[in-house]
PDB file of N, CA and C in Angstrom:
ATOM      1  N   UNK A   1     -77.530  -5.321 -99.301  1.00  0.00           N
ATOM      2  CA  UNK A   1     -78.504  -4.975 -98.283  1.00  0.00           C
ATOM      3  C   UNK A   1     -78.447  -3.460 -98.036  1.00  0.00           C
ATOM      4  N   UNK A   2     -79.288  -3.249 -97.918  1.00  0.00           N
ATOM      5  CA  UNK A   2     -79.518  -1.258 -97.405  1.00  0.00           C
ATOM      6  C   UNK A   2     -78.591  -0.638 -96.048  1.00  0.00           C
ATOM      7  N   UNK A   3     -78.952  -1.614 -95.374  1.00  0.00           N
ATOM      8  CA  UNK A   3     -78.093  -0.887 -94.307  1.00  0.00           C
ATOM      9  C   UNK A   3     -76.600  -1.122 -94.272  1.00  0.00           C
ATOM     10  N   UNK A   4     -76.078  -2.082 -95.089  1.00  0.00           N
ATOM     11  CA  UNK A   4     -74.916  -2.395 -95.544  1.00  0.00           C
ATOM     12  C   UNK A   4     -73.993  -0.789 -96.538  1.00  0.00           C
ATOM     13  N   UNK A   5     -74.739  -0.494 -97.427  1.00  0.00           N
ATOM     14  CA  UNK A   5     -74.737   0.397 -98.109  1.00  0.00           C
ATOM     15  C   UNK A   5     -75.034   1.607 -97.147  1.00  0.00           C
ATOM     16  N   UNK A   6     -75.466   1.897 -96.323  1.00  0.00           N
ATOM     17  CA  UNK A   6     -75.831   3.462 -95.555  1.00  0.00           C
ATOM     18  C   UNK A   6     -74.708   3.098 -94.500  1.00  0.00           C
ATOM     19  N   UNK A   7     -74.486   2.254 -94.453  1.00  0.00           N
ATOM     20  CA  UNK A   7     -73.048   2.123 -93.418  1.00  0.00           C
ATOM     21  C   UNK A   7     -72.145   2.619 -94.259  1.00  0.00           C
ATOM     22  N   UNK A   8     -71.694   1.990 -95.952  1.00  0.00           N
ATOM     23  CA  UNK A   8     -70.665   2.531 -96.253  1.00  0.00           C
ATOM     24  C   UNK A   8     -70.708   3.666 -96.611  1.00  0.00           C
ATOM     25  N   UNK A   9     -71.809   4.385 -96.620  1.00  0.00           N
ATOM     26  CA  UNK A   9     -72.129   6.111 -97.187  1.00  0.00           C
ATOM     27  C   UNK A   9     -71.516   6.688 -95.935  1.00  0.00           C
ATOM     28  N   UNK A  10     -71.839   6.295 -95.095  1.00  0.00           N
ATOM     29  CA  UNK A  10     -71.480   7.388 -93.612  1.00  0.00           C
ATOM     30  C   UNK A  10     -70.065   6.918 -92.805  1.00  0.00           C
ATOM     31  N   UNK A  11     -69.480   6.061 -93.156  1.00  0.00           N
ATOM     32  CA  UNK A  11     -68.046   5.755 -93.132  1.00  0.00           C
ATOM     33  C   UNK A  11     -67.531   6.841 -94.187  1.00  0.00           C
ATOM     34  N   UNK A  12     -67.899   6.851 -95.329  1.00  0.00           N
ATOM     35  CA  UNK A  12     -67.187   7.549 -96.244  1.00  0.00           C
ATOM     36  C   UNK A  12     -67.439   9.298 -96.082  1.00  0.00           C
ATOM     37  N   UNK A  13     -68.448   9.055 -95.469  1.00  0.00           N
ATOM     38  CA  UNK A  13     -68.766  11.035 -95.187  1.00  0.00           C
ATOM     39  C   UNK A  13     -67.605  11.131 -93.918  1.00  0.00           C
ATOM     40  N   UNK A  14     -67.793  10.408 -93.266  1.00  0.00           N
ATOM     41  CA  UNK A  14     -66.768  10.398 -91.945  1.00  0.00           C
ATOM     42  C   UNK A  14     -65.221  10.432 -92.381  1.00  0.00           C
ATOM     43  N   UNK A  15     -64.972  10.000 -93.044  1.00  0.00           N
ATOM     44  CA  UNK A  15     -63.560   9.727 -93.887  1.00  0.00           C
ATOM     45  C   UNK A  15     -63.015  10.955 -94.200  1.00  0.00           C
ATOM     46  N   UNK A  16     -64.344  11.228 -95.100  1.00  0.00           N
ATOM     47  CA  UNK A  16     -64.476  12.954 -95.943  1.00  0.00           C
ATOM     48  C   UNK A  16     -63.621  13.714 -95.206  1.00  0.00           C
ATOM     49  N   UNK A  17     -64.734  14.213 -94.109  1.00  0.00           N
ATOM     50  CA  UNK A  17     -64.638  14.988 -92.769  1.00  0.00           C
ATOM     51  C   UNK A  17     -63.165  15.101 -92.233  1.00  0.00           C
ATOM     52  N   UNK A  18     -62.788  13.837 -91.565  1.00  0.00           N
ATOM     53  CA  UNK A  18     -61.318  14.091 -91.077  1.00  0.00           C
ATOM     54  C   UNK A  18     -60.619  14.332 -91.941  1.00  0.00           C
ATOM     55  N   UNK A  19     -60.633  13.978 -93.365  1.00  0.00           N
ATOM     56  CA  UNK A  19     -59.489  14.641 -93.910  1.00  0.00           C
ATOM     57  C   UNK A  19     -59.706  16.037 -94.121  1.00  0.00           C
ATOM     58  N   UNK A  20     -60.804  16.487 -94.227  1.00  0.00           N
ATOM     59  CA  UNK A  20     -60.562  17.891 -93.988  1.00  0.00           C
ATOM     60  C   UNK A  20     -60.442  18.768 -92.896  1.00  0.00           C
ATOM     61  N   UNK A  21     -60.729  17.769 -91.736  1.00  0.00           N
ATOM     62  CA  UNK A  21     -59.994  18.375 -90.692  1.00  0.00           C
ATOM     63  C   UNK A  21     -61.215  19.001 -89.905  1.00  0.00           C
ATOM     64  N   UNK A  22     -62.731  18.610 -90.155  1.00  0.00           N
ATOM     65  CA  UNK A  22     -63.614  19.065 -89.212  1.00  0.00           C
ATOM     66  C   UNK A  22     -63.649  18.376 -87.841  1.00  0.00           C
ATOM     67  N   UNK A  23     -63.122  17.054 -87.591  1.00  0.00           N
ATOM     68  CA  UNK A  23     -62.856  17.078 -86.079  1.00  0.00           C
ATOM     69  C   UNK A  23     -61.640  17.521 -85.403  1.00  0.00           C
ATOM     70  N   UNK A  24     -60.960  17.931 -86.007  1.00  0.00           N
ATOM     71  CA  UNK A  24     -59.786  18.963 -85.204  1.00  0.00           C
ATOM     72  C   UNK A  24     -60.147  19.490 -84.298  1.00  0.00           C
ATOM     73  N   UNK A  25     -59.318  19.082 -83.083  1.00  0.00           N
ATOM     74  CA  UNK A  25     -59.807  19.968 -81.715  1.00  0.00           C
ATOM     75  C   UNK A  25     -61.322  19.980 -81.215  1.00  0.00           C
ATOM     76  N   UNK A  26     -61.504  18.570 -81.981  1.00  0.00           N
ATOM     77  CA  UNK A  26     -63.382  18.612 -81.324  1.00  0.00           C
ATOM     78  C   UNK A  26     -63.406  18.812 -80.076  1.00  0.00           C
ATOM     79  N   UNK A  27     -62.741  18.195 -79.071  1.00  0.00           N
ATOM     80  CA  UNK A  27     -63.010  18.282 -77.242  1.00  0.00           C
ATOM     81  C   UNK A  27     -63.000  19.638 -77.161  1.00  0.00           C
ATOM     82  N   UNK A  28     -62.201  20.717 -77.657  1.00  0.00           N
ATOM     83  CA  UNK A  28     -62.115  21.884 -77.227  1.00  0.00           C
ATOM     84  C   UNK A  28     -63.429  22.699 -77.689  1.00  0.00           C
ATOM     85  N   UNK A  29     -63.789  22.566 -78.587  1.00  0.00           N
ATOM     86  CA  UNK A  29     -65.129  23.320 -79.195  1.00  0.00           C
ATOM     87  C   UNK A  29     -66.163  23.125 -78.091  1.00  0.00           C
ATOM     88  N   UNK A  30     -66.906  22.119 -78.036  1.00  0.00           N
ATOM     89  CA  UNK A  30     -67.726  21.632 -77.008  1.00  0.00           C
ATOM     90  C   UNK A  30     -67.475  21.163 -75.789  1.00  0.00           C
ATOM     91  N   UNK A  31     -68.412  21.511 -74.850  1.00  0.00           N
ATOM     92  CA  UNK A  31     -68.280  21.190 -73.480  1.00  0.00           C
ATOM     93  C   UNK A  31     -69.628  20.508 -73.265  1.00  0.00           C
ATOM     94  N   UNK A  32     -69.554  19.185 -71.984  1.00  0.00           N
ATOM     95  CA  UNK A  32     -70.121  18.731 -71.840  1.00  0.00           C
ATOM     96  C   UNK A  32     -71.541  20.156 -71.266  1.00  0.00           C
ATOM     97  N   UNK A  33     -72.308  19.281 -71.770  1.00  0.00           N
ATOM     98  CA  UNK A  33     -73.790  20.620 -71.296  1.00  0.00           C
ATOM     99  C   UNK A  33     -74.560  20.080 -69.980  1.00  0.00           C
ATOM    100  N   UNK A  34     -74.344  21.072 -68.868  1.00  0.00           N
ATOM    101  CA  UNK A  34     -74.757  20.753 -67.466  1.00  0.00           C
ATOM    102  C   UNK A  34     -76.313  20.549 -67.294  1.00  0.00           C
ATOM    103  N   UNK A  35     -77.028  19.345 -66.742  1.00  0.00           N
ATOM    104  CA  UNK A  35     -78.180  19.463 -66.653  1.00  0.00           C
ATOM    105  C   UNK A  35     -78.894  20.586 -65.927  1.00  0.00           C
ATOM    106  N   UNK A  36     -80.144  21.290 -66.566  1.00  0.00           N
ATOM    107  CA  UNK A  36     -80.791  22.515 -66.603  1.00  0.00           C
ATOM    108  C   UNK A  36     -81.443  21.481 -65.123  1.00  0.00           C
ATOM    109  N   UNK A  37     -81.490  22.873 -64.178  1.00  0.00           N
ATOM    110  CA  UNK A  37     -82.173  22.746 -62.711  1.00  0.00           C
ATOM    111  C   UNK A  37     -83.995  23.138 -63.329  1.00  0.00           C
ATOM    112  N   UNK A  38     -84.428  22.278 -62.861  1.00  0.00           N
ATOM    113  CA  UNK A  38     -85.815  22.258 -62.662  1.00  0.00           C
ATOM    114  C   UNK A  38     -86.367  22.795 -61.710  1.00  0.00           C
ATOM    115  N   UNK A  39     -87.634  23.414 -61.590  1.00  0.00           N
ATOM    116  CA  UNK A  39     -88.311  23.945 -60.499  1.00  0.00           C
ATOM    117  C   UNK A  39     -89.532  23.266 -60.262  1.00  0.00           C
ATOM    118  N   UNK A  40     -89.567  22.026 -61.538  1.00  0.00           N
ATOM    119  CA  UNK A  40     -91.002  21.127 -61.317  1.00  0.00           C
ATOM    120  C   UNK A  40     -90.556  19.849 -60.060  1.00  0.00           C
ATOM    121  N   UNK A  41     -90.593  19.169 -59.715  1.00  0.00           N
ATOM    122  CA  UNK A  41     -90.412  18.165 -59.101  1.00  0.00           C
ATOM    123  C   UNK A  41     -90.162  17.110 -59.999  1.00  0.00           C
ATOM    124  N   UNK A  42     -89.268  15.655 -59.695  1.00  0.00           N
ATOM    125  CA  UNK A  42     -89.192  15.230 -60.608  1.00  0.00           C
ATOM    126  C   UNK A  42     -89.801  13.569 -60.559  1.00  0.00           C
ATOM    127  N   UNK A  43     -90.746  13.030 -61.463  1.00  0.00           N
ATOM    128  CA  UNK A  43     -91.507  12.121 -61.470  1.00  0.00           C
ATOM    129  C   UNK A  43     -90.976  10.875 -61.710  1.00  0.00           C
ATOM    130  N   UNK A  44     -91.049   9.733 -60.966  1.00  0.00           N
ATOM    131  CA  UNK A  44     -90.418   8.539 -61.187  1.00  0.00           C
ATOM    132  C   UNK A  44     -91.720   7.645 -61.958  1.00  0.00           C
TER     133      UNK A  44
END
């Protein structure tokens, strides 16, 4: 099945990745991003 197969492609890119060590210290790189203040009003 396809999505069976694009699951195991992106498990395996993910795999890739940590072993080379691109999520190292992910929390520290990024910070949560504060919602931008509006000056429109906001519509329910």
């Amino acid at each position: 099945m396809l999505s069976d197969a694009f699951a195991m492609v992106v498990e395996r890119k993910i795999r890739e990745a940590v072993e080379r060590g691109e999520f190292d210290d992910l929390s520290l790189k990024r910070q949560p991003k504060r919602p931008e203040k509006s000056s429109e009003p906001r519509t329910n």
